[in-house]
C-alpha atoms as a PDB file:
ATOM      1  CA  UNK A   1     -39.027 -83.347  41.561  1.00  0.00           C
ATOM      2  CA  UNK A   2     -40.748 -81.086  43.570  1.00  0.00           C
ATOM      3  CA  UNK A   3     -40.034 -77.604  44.545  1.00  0.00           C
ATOM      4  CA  UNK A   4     -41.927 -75.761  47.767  1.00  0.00           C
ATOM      5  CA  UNK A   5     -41.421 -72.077  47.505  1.00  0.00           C
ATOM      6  CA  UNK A   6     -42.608 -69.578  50.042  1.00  0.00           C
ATOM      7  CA  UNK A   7     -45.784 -68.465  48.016  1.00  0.00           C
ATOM      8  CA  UNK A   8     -46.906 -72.202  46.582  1.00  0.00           C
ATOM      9  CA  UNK A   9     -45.197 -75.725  45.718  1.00  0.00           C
ATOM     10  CA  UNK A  10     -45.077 -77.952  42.511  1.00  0.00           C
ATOM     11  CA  UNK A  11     -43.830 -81.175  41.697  1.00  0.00           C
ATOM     12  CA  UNK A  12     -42.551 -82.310  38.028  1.00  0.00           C
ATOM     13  CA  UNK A  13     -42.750 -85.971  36.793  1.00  0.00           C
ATOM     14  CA  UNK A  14     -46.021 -87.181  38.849  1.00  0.00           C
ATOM     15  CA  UNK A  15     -48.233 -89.764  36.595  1.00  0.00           C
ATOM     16  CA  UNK A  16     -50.677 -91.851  37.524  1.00  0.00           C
ATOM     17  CA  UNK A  17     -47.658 -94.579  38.065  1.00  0.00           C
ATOM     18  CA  UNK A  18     -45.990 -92.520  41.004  1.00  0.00           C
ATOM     19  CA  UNK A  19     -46.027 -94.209  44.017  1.00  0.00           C
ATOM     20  CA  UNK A  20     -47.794 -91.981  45.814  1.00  0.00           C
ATOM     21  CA  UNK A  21     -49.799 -93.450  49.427  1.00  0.00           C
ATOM     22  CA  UNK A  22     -52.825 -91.110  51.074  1.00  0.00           C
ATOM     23  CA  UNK A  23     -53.486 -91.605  54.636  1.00  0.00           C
ATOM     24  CA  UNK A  24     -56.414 -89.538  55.191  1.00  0.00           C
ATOM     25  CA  UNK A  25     -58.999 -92.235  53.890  1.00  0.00           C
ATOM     26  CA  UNK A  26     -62.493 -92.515  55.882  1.00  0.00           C
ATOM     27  CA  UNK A  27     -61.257 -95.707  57.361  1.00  0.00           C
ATOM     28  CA  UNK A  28     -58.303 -93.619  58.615  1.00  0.00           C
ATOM     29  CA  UNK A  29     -56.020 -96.856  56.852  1.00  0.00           C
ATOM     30  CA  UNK A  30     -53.212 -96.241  54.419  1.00  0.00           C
ATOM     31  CA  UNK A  31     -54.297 -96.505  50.706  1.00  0.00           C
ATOM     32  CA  UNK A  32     -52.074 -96.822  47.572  1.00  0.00           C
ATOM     33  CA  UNK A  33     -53.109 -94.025  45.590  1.00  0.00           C
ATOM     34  CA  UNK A  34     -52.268 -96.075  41.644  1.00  0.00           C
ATOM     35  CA  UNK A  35     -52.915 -99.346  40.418  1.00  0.00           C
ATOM     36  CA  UNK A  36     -49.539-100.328  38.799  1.00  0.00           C
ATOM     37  CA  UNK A  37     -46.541 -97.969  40.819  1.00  0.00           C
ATOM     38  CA  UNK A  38     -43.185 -98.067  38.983  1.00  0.00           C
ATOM     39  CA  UNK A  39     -41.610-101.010  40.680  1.00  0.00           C
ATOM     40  CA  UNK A  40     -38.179 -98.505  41.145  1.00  0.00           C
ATOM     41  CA  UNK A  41     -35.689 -96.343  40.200  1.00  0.00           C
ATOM     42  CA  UNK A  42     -35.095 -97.920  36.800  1.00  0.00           C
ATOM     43  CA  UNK A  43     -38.313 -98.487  35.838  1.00  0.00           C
ATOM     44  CA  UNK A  44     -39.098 -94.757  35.901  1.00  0.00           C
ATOM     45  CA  UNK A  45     -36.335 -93.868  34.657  1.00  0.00           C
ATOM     46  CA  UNK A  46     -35.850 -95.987  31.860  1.00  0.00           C
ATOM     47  CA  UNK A  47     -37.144 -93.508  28.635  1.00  0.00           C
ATOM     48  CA  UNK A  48     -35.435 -90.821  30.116  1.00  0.00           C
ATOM     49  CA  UNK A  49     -31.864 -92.879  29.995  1.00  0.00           C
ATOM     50  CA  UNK A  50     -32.563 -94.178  26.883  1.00  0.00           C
ATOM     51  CA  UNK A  51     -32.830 -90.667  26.013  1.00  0.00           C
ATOM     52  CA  UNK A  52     -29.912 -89.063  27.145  1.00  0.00           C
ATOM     53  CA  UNK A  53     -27.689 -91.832  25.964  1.00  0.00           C
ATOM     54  CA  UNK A  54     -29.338 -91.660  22.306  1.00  0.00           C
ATOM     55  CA  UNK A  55     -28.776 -87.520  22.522  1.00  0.00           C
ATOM     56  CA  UNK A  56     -25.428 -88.012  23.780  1.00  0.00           C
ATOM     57  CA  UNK A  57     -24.696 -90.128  21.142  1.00  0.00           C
ATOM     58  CA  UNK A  58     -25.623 -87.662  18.237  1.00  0.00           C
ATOM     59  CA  UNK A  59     -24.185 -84.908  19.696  1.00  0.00           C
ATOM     60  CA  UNK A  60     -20.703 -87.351  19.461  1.00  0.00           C
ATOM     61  CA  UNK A  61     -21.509 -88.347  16.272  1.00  0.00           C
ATOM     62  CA  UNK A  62     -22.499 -84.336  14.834  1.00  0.00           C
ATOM     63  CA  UNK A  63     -26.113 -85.082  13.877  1.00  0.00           C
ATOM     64  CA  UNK A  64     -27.473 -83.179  16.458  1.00  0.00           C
ATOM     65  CA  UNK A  65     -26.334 -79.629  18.716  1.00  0.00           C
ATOM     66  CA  UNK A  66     -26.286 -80.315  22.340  1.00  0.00           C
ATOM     67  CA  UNK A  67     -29.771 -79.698  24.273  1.00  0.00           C
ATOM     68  CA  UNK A  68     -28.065 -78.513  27.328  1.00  0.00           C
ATOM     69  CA  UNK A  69     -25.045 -76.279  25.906  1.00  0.00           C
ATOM     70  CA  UNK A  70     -22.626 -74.916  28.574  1.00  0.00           C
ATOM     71  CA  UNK A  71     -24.757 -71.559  29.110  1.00  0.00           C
ATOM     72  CA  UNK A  72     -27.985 -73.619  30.236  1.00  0.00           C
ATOM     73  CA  UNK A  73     -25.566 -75.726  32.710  1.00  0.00           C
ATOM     74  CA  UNK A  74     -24.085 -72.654  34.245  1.00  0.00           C
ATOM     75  CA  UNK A  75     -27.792 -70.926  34.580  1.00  0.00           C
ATOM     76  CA  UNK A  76     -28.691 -74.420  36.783  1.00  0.00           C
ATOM     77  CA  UNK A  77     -25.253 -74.066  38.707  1.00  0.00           C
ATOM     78  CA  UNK A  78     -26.597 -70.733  39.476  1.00  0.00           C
ATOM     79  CA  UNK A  79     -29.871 -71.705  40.626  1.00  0.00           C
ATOM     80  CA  UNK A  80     -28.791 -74.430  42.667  1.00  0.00           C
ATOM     81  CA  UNK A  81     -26.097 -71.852  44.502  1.00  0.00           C
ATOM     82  CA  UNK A  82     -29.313 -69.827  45.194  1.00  0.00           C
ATOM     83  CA  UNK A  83     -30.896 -72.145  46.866  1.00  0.00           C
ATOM     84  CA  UNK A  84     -28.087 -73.351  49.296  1.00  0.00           C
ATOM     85  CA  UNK A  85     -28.147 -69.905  49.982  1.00  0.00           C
ATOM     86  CA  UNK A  86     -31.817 -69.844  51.009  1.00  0.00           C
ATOM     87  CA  UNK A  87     -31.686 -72.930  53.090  1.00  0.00           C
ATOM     88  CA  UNK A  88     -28.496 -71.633  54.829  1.00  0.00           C
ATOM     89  CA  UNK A  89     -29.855 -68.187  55.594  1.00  0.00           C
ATOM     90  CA  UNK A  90     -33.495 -69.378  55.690  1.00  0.00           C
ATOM     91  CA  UNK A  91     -34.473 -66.843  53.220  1.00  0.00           C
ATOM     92  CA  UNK A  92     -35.694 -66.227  49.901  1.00  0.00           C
ATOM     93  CA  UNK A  93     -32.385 -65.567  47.451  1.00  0.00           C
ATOM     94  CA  UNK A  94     -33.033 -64.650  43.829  1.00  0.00           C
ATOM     95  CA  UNK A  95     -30.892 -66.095  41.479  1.00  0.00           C
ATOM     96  CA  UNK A  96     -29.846 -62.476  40.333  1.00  0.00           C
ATOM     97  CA  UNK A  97     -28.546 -62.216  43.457  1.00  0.00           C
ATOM     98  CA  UNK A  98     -25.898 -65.030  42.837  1.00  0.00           C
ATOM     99  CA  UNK A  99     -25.672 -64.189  40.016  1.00  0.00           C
ATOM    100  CA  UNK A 100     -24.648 -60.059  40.802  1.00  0.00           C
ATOM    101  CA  UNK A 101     -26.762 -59.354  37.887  1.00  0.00           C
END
């Protein structure tokens, strides 16, 4: 994911298997930036659905308390509103803002 914000801009998730590509070499050619990119969606992915489904399954089952509990889903609902907001208006929105708090 990656987030650009009107003071700076991250990104969440890059490893040295992204496929990332820099075109600014000296040659001024395309280079791949990693030796062995994930080959797609599901090979990224993989852990992280093997994860949810074996969370989702204790949380059925009782052994475990859910790791995203309704308050934590409405907080993201909230953030998400914020930013359709900001690309709509083409401004910055605080989530407080959606929020009315």
């Amino acid at each position: 994911m990656e987030i650009f914000g009107s003071l700076d801009s991250v990104a969440s998730g890059v490893n040295a298997r992204t496929p990332l590509r820099g075109l600014d070499t000296e040659e001024g050619t395309e280079s791949t930036m990693n030796i062995n990119p994930y080959r797609g969606f599901v090979d990224r992915f993989r852990d992280a659905f093997r994860n949810e489904t074996t969370a989702f399954t204790e949380v059925v089952a009782g052994s475990r308390q859910n790791p995203c509990p309704p308050e934590s889903a409405r907080e993201a609902l909230r953030v998400a509103l914020a930013c359709e907001i900001s690309v709509a208006e083409q401004r910055p929105v605080r989530v407080a803002e959606v929020t009315g708090r």
